[in-house]
Protein backbone atom coordinates (compact mmCIF):
# COMPACT_ATOMS: atom_id res chain seq x y z
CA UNK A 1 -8.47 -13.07 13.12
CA UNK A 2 -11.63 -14.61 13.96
CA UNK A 3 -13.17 -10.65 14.71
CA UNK A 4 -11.64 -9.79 11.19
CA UNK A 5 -13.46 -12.55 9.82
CA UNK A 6 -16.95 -11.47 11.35
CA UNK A 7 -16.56 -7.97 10.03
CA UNK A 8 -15.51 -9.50 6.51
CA UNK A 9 -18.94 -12.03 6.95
CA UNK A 10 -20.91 -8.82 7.72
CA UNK A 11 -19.88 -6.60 5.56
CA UNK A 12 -20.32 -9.38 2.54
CA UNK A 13 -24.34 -9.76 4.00
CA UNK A 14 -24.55 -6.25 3.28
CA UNK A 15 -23.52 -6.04 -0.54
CA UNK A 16 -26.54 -8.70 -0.63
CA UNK A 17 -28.92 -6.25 1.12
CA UNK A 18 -27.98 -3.64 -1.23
CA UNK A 19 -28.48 -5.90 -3.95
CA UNK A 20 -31.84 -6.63 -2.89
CA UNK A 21 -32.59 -3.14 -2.75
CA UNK A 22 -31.68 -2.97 -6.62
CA UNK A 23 -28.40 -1.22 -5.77
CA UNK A 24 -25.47 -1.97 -7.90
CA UNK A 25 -22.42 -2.04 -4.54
CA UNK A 26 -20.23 -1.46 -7.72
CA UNK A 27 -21.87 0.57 -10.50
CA UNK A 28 -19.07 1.54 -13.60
CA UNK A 29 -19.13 5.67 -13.10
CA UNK A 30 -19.62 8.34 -11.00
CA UNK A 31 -19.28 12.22 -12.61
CA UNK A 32 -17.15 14.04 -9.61
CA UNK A 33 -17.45 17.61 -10.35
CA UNK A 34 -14.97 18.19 -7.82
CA UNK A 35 -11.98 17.27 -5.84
CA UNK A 36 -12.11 17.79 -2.37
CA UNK A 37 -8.71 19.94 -2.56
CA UNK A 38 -11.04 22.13 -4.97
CA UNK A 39 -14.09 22.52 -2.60
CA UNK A 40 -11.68 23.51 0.24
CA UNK A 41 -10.04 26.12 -2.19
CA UNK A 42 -13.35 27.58 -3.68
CA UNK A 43 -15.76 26.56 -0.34
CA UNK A 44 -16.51 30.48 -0.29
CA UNK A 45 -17.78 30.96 -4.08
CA UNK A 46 -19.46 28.05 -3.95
CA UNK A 47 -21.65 28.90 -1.10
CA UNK A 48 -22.50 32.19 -2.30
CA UNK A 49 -23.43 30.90 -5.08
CA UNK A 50 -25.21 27.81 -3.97
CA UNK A 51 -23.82 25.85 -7.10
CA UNK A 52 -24.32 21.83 -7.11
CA UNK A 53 -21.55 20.38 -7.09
CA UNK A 54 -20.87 16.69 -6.54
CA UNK A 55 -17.43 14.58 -4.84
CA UNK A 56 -16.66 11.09 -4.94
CA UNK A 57 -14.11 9.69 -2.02
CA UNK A 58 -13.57 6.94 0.68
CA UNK A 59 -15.81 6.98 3.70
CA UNK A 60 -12.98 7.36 6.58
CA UNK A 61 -15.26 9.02 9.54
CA UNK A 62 -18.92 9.00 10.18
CA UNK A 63 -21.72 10.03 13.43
CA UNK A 64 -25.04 8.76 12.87
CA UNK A 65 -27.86 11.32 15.20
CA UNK A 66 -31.08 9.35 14.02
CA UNK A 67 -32.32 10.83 11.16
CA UNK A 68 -29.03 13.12 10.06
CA UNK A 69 -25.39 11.68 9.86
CA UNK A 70 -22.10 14.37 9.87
CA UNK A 71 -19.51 12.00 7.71
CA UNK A 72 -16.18 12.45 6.27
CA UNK A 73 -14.68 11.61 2.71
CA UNK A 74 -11.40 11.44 1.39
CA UNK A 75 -9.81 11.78 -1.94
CA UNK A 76 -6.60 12.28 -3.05
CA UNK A 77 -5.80 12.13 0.55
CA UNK A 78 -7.85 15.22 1.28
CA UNK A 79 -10.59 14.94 3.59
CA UNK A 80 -14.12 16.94 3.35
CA UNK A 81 -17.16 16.64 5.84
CA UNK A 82 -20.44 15.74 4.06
CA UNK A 83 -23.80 16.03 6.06
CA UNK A 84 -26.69 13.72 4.77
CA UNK A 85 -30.33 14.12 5.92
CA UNK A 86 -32.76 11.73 5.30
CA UNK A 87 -35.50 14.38 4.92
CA UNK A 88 -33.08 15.60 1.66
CA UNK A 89 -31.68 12.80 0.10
CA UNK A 90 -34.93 10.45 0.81
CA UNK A 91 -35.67 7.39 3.26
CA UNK A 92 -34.45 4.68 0.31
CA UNK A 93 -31.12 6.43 -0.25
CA UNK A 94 -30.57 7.00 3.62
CA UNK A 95 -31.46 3.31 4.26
CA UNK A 96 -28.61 2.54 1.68
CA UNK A 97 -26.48 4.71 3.60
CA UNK A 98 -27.02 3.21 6.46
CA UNK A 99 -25.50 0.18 5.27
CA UNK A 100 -22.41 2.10 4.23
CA UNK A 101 -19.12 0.90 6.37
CA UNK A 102 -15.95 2.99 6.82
CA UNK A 103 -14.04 2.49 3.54
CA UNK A 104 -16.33 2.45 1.50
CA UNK A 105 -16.54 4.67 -1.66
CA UNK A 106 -19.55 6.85 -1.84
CA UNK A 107 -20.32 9.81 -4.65
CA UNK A 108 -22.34 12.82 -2.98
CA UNK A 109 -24.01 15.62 -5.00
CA UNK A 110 -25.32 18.79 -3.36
CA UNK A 111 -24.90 22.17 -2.24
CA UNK A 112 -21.71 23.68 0.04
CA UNK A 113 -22.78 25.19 3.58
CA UNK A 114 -20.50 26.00 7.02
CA UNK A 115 -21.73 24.43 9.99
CA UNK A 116 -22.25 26.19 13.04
CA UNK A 117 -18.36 25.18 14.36
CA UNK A 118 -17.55 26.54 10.96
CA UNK A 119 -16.26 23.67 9.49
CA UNK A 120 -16.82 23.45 5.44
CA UNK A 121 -19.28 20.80 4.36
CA UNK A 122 -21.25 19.53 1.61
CA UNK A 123 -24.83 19.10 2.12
CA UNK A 124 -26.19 16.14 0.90
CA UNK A 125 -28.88 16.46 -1.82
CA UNK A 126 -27.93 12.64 -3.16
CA UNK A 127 -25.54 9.91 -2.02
CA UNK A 128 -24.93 6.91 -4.03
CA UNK A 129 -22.53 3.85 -3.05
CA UNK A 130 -19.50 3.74 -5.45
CA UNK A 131 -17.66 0.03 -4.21
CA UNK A 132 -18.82 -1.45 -1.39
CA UNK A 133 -15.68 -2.69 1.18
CA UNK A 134 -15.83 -6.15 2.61
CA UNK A 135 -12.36 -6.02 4.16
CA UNK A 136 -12.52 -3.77 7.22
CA UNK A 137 -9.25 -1.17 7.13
CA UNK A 138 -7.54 -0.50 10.23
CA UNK A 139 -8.89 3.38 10.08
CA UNK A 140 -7.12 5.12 12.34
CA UNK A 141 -9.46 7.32 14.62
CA UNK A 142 -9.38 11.32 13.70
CA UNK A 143 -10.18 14.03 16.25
CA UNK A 144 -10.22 17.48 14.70
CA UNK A 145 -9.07 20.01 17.60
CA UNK A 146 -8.80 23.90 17.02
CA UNK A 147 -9.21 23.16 13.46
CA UNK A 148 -6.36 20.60 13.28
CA UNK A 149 -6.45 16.66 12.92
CA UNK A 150 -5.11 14.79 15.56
CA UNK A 151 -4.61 11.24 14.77
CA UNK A 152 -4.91 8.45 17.17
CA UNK A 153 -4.28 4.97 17.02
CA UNK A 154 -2.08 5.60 13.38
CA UNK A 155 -1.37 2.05 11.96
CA UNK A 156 2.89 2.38 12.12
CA UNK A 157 3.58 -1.42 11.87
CA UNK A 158 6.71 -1.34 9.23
CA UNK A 159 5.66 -5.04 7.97
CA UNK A 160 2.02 -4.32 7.37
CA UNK A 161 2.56 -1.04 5.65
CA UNK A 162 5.16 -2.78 3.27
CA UNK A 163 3.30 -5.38 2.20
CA UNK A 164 -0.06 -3.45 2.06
CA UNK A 165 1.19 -0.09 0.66
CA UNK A 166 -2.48 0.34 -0.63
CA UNK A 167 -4.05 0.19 2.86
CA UNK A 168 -0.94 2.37 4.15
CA UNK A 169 -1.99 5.07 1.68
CA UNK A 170 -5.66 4.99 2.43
CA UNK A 171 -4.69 5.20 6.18
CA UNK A 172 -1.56 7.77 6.40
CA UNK A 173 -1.87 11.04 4.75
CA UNK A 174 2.10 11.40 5.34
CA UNK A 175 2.73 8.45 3.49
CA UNK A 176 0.99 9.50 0.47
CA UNK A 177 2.54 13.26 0.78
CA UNK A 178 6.21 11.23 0.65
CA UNK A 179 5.23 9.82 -2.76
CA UNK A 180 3.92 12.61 -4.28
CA UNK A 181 6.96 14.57 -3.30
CA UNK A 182 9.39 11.28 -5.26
CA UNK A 183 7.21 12.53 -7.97
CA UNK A 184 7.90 15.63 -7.53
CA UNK A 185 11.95 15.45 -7.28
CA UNK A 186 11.67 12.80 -10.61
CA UNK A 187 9.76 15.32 -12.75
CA UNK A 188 12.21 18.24 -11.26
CA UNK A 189 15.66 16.30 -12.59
CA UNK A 190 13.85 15.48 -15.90
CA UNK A 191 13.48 18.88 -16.42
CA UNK A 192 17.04 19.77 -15.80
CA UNK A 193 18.33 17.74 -18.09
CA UNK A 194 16.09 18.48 -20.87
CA UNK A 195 16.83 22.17 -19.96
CA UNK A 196 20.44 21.56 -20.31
CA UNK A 197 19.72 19.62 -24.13
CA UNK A 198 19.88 16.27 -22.88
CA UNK A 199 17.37 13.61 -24.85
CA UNK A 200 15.54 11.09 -23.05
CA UNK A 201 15.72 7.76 -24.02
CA UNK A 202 14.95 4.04 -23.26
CA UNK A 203 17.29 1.24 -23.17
CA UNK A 204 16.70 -2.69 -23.06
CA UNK A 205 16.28 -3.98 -19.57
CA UNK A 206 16.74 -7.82 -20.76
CA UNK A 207 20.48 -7.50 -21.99
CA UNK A 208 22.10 -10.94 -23.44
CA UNK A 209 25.10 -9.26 -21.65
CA UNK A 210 25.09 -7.16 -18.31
CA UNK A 211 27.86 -4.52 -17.84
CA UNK A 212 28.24 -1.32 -16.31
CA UNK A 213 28.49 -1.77 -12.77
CA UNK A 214 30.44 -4.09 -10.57
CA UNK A 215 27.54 -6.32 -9.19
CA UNK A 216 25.20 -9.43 -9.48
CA UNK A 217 22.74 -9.62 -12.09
CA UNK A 218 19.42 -11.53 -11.79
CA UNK A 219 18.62 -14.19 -14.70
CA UNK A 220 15.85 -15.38 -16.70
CA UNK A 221 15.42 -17.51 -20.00
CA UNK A 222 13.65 -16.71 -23.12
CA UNK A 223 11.79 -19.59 -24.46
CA UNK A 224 11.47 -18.90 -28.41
CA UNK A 225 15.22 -17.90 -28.74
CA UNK A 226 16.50 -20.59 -26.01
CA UNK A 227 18.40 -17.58 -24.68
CA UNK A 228 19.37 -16.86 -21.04
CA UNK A 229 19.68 -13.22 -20.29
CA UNK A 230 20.22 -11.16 -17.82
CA UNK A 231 17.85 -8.28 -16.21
CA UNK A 232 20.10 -5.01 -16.68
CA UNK A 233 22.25 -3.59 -13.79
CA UNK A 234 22.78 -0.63 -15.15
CA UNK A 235 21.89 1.79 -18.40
CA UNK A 236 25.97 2.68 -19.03
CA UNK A 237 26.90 1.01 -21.84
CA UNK A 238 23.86 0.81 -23.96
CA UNK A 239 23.78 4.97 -23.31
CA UNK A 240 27.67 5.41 -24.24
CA UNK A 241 26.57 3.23 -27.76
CA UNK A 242 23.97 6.10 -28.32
CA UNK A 243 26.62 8.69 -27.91
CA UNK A 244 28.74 6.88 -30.27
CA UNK A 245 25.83 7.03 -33.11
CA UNK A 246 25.62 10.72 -33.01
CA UNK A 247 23.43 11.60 -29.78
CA UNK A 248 25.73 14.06 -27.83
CA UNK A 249 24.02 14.40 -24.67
CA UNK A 250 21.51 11.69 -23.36
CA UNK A 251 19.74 10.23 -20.17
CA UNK A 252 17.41 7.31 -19.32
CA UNK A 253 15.47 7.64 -15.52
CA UNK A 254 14.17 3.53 -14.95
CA UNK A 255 14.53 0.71 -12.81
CA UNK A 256 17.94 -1.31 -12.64
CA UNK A 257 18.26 -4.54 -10.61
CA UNK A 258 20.70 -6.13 -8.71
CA UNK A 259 21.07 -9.67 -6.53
CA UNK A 260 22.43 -8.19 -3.65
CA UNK A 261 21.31 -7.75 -0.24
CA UNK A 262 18.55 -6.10 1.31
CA UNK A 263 18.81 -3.19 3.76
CA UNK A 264 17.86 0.44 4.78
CA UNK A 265 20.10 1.70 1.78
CA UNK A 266 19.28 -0.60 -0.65
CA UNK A 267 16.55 -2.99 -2.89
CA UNK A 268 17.27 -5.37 -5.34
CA UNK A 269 14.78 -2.74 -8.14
CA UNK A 270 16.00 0.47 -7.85
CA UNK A 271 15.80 3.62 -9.83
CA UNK A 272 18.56 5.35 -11.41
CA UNK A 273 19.01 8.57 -13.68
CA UNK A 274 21.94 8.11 -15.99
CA UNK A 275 23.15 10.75 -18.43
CA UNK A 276 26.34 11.36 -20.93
CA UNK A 277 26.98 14.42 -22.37
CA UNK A 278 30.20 14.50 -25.21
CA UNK A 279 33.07 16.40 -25.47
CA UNK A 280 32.82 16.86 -21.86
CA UNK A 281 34.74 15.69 -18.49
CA UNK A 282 33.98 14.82 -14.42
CA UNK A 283 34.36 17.95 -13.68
CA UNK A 284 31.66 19.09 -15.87
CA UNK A 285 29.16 16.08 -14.58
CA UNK A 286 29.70 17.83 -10.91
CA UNK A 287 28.51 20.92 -11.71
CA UNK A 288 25.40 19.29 -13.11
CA UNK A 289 24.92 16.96 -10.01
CA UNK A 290 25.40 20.06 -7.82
CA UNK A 291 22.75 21.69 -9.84
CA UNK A 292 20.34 18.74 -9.70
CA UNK A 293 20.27 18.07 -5.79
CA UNK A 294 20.27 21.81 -5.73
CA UNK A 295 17.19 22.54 -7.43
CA UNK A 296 15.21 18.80 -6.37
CA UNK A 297 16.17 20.62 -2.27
CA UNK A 298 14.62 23.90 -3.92
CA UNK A 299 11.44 22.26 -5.32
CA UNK A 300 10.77 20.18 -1.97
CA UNK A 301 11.67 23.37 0.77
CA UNK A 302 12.15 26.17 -1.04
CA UNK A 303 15.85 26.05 0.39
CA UNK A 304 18.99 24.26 -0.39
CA UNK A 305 19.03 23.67 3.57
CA UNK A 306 17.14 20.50 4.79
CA UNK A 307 16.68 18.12 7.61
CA UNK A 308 17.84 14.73 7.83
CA UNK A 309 16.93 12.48 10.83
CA UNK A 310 17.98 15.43 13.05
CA UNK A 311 21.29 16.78 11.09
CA UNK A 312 20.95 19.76 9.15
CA UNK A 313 22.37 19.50 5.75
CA UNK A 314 23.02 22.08 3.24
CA UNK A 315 23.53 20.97 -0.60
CA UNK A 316 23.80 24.55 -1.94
CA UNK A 317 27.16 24.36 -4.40
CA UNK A 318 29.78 24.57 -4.23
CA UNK A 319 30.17 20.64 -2.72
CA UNK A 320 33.42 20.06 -0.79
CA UNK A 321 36.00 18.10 -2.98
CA UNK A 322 38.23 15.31 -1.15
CA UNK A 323 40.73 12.45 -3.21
CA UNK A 324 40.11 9.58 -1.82
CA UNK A 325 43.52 9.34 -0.30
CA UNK A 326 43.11 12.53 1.37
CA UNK A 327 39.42 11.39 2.50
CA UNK A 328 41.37 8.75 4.27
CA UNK A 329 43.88 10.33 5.73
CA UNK A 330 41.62 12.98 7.42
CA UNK A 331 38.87 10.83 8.11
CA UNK A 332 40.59 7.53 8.93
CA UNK A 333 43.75 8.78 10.10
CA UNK A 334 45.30 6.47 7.40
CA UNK A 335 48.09 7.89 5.25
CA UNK A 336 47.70 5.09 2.68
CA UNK A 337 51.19 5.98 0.36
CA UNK A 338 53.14 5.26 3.79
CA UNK A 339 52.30 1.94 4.00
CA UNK A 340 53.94 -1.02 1.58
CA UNK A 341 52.08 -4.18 -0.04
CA UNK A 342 52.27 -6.06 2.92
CA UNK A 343 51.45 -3.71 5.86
CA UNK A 344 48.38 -2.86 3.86
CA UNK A 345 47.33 -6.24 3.44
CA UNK A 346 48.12 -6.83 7.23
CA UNK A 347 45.62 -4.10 8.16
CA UNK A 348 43.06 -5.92 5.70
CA UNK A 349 43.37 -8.75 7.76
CA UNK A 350 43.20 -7.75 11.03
CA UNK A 351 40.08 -5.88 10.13
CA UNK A 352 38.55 -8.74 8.50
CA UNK A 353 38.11 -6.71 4.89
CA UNK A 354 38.33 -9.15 2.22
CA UNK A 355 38.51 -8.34 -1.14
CA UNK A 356 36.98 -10.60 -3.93
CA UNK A 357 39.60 -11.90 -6.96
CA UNK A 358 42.59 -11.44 -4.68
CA UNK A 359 44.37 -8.74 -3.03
CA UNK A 360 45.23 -5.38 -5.75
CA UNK A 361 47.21 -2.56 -4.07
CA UNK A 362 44.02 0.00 -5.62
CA UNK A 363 41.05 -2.26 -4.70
CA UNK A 364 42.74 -2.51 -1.17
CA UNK A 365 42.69 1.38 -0.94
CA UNK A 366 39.41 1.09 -2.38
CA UNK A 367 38.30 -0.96 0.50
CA UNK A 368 39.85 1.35 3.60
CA UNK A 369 37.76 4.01 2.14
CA UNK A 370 34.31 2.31 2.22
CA UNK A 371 34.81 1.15 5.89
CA UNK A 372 36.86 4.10 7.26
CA UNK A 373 35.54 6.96 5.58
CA UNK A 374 31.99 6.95 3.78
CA UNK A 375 29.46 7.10 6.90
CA UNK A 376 31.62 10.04 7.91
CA UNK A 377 30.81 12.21 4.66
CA UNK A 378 27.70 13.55 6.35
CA UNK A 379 27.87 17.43 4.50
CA UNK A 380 27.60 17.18 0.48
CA UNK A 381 31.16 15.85 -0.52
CA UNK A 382 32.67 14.94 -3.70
CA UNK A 383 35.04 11.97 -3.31
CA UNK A 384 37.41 12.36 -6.39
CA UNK A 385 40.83 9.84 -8.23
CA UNK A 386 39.70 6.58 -7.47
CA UNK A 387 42.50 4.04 -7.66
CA UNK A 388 42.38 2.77 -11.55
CA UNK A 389 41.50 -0.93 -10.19
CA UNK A 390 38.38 0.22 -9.13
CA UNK A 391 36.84 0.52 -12.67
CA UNK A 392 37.20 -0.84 -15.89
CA UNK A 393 35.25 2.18 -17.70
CA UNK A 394 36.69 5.20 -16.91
CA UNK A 395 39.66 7.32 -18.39
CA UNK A 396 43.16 7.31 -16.38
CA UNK A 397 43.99 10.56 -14.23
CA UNK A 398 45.48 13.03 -16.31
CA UNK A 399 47.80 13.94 -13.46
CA UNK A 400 48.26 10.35 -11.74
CA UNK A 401 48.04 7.07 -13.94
CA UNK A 402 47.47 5.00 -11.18
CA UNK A 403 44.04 6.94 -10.49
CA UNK A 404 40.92 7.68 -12.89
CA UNK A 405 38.92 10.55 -13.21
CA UNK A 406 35.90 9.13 -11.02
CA UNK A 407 33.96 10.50 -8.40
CA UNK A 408 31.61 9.27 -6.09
CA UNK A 409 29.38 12.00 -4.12
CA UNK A 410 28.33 11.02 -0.27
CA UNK A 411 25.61 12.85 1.62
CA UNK A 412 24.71 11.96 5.44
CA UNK A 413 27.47 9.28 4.63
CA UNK A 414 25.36 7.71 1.59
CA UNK A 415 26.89 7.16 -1.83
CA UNK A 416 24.05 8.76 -3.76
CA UNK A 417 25.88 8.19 -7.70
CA UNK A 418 28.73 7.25 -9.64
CA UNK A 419 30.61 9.68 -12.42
CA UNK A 420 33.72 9.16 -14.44
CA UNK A 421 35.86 10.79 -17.48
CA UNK A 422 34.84 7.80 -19.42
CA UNK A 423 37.06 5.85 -21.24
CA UNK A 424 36.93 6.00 -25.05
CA UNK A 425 40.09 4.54 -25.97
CA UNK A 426 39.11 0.90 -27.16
CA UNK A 427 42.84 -0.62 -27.11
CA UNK A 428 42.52 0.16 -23.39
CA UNK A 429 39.29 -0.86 -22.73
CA UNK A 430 39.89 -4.08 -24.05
CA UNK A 431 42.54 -4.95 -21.83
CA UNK A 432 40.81 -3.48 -19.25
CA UNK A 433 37.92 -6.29 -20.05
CA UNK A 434 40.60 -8.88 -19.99
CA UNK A 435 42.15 -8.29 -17.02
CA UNK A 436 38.14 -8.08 -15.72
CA UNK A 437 37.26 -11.99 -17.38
CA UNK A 438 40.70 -12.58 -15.30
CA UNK A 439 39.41 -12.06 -11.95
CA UNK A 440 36.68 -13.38 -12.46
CA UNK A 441 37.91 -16.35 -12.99
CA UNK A 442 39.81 -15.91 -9.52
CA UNK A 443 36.43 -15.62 -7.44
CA UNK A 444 35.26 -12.20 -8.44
CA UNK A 445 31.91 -12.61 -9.29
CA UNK A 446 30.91 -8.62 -9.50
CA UNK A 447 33.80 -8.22 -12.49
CA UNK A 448 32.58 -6.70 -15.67
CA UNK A 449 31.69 -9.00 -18.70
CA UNK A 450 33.67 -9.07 -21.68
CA UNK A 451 31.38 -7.07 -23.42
CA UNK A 452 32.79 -7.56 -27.31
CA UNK A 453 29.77 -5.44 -29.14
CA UNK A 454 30.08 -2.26 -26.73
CA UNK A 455 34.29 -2.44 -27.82
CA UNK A 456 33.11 -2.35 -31.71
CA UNK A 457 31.17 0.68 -30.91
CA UNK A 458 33.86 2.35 -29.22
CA UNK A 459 35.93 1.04 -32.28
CA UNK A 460 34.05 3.32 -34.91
CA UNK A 461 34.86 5.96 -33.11
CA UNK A 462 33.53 7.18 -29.62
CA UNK A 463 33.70 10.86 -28.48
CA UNK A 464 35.16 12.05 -25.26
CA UNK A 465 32.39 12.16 -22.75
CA UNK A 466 31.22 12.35 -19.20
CA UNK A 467 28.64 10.38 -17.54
CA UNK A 468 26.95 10.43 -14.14
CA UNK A 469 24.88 7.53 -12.73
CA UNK A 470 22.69 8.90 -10.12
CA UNK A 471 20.49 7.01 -7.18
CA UNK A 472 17.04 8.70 -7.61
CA UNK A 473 15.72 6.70 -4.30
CA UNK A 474 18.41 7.62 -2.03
CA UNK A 475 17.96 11.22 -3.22
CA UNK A 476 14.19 11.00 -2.19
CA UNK A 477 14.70 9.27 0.65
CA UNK A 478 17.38 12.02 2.20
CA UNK A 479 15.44 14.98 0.73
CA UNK A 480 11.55 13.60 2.05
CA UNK A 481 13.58 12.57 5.99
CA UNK A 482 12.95 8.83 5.53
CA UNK A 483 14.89 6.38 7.40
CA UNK A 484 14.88 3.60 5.05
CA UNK A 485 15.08 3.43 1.53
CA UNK A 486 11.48 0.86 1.94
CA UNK A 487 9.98 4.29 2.59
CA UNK A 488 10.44 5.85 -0.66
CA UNK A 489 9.49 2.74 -2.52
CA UNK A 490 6.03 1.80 -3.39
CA UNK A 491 6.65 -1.79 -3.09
CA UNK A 492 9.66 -2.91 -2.08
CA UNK A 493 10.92 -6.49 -2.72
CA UNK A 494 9.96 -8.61 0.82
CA UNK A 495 9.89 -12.16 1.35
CA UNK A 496 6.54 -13.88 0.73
CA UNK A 497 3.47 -13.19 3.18
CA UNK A 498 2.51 -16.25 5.36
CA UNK A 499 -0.47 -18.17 3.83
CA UNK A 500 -3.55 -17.45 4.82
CA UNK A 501 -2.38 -13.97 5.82
């Protein structure tokens, strides 16, 4: 600390020396004529023609040899070698240079040469300092060999790159390459849908009601209404009321948030992609789901076929389709209709599985699933005819009326969504609420609202439909080879730094 605090009390003399060479450390503009991706790409033309050209970036490497100084710059998290001479760009403008530290932002403009190693570089004809830094980063040290980087010393300490995601993106070109490929994979599915005639839309995210998912909202309080409300946990119901007013097929990519734990498959703020299309069924939202992790796997590697932390997984369709009863029966070695009420429950409680509200023969099944089966659903697998305990929304099994038409799909044993053959009948659905506002009452605290506005909608008349909630950071985080889901997030939610830190 006390070495960090030197550099900090150095670097801050400096910004006065610069001042007191009437240089502004943070002047308002520079005009970048290029990128450094684009002088790498055109490096040739340019030095035929012996165009100016001029690049703004970070200072991340430099090697002073008296009079002459071989530098690097980055930006956009590309990386271009700039020489500066003080016989070209003058003595004043070399002595500001001179009091240039690694970080800083400089803006170069000058002519593009080879050096006698070959590498490409911009000569130097002016150099001008952009924002002076007066907290030192932890550059890592680069070594180019045969043409390639090698990094040394790479800062890899989870905590700091968390909490400083700015300095881990100045510092680790991987890092950045992981975000720009989330953006990739988000602009990819938005494109799908709107392919496939979906609209995009934007629901509230204060709700005076949550619904939608079985889970624990966050609060807050609005002051000029004297209102408590609730952030939203999910886009569901507010999506289904558009399809009810005439908008057939819809979808909504944003944040959600939930009070739940924190871990390396899940943040409180978390991005979903929900979408309902009428007059259609969960069979119909599979093929689209199929189609979406098909083509986000096609934009990222060109191939359906990608690695995950070693395992090779393929989400080319068709997905592999289990019940959930058959799911645990060849995964768990369970057969679930063989055992009664009480054998069932006795297996609960040897395990230690508990289930919120009170023991329900469905929620029970519900339960052996999650721990026997999902972190064995490693290949793409549709998990199909939930028990009908295990939602209030969706439409009973056409085949089975003790199951719905839901599926959830698992890959490398994640739950990455949620579909159903939702519910439109509002008779049912209001009992379905009831019996919800019932067990909550007996210690459920994740049962759904009583949500009396979303059942008028439904009562003027709500089209058959299917809907698909889908987990955009878990995708990203499986299709990029991230461990954790903090990977794929900018900023993920942490506990507060140490003062003073």
């Amino acid at each position: 600390m006390d070495d960090h605090n030197e550099q900090r009390r150095i670097r801050l003399e400096k910004v006065q020396q610069l001042r007191s060479l009437g240089v502004n450390p943070y002047p308002y503009r520079f005009e970048a004529s290029h990128t450094a991706g684009r002088l790498h790409a055109e490096g040739e033309a340019l030095i035929a023609s012996g165009a100016e050209v001029s690049l703004a970036g970070r200072l991340v490497a430099v090697r002073r040899q008296g009079k002459a100084a071989f530098c690097h710059v980055k930006d956009a998290h590309r990386r271009l070698q700039v020489y500066v001479r003080q016989d070209e760009v003058g003595a004043a403008a070399y002595g500001v240079f001179g009091l240039c530290d690694l970080g800083d932002y400089l803006g170069f403009r000058g002519a593009m040469m080879r050096t006698r190693t070959g590498e490409l570089t911009l000569r130097a004809r002016t150099v001008e300092v952009l924002a002076k830094a007066v907290r030192p980063l932890p550059v890592p040290k680069v070594e180019v060999k045969d043409g390639h980087e090698v990094v040394h010393d790479e800062v890899r300490d989870v905590e700091f790159r968390y909490r400083q995601r700015y300095a881990d993106l100045a510092l680790n070109d991987g890092v950045a390459e992981v975000f720009l490929r989330r953006a990739q994979v988000i602009q990819t599915l938005r494109e799908y849908l709107l392919g496939q005639g979906f609209l995009e839309v934007e629901t509230p995210i204060l709700q005076v009601l949550y619904g939608g998912a079985a889970a624990t909202p966050f609060t807050t309080h609005h002051k000029a209404l004297d209102l408590p409300l609730y952030l939203r946990i999910a886009t569901e119901l507010y999506l289904k009321r558009l399809v009810a007013g005439g908008f057939d097929r819809v979808f909504e990519i944003g944040k959600n948030f939930r009070n739940e734990g924190i871990d390396r498959s899940h943040n409180p703020e978390f991005t979903m992609v929900e979408f309902y299309q009428a007059y259609a069924d969960y069979t119909d939202m599979m093929a689209h789901f199929e189609a979406i992790w098909e083509r986000c796997a096609l934009a990222l590697h060109g191939a359906t076929r990608f690695t995950y932390q070693g395992t090779a997984i393929d989400v080319a369709p068709p997905w592999r389709r289990l019940t959930m009863k058959q799911a645990i029966g060849d995964l768990g070695g369970v057969d679930v209709d063989a055992l009664s009420d009480e054998a069932l429950q006795r297996l609960l409680g040897e395990r230690g599985w508990e289930i919120a509200g009170g023991y329900r023969r469905g929620l029970a099944v519900a339960r052996l699933f999650e721990e026997l089966c999902e972190a064995r659903l490693i290949q793409p697998t549709f998990v199909t005819d939930f028990p009908k305990e295990s939602t209030p929304l969706c439409k009973a099994h056409r085949g089975d009326p003790a199951l719905v038409e839901r599926f959830e799909p698992f890959v490398c044993g994640f739950e990455v969504g949620n579909a159903y053959s939702e519910l439109n009948d509002p008779v049912v659905q209001r009992e379905l609420f009831e019996e919800q506002v019932a067990r909550r009452r007996h210690g459920d605290q994740e049962a759904h609202p009583y949500d009396a506005d979303f059942l008028r909608a439904m009562e003027y008349g709500m089209p058959p439909m299917g809907g698909v909630g889908l987990g955009v950071d878990r995708m990203v985080m499986l299709l990029t080879d991230q461990y954790s889901l903090r990977d794929v997030l900018f900023f993920p939610t942490m506990r507060p730094e140490a003062e003073g830190a």
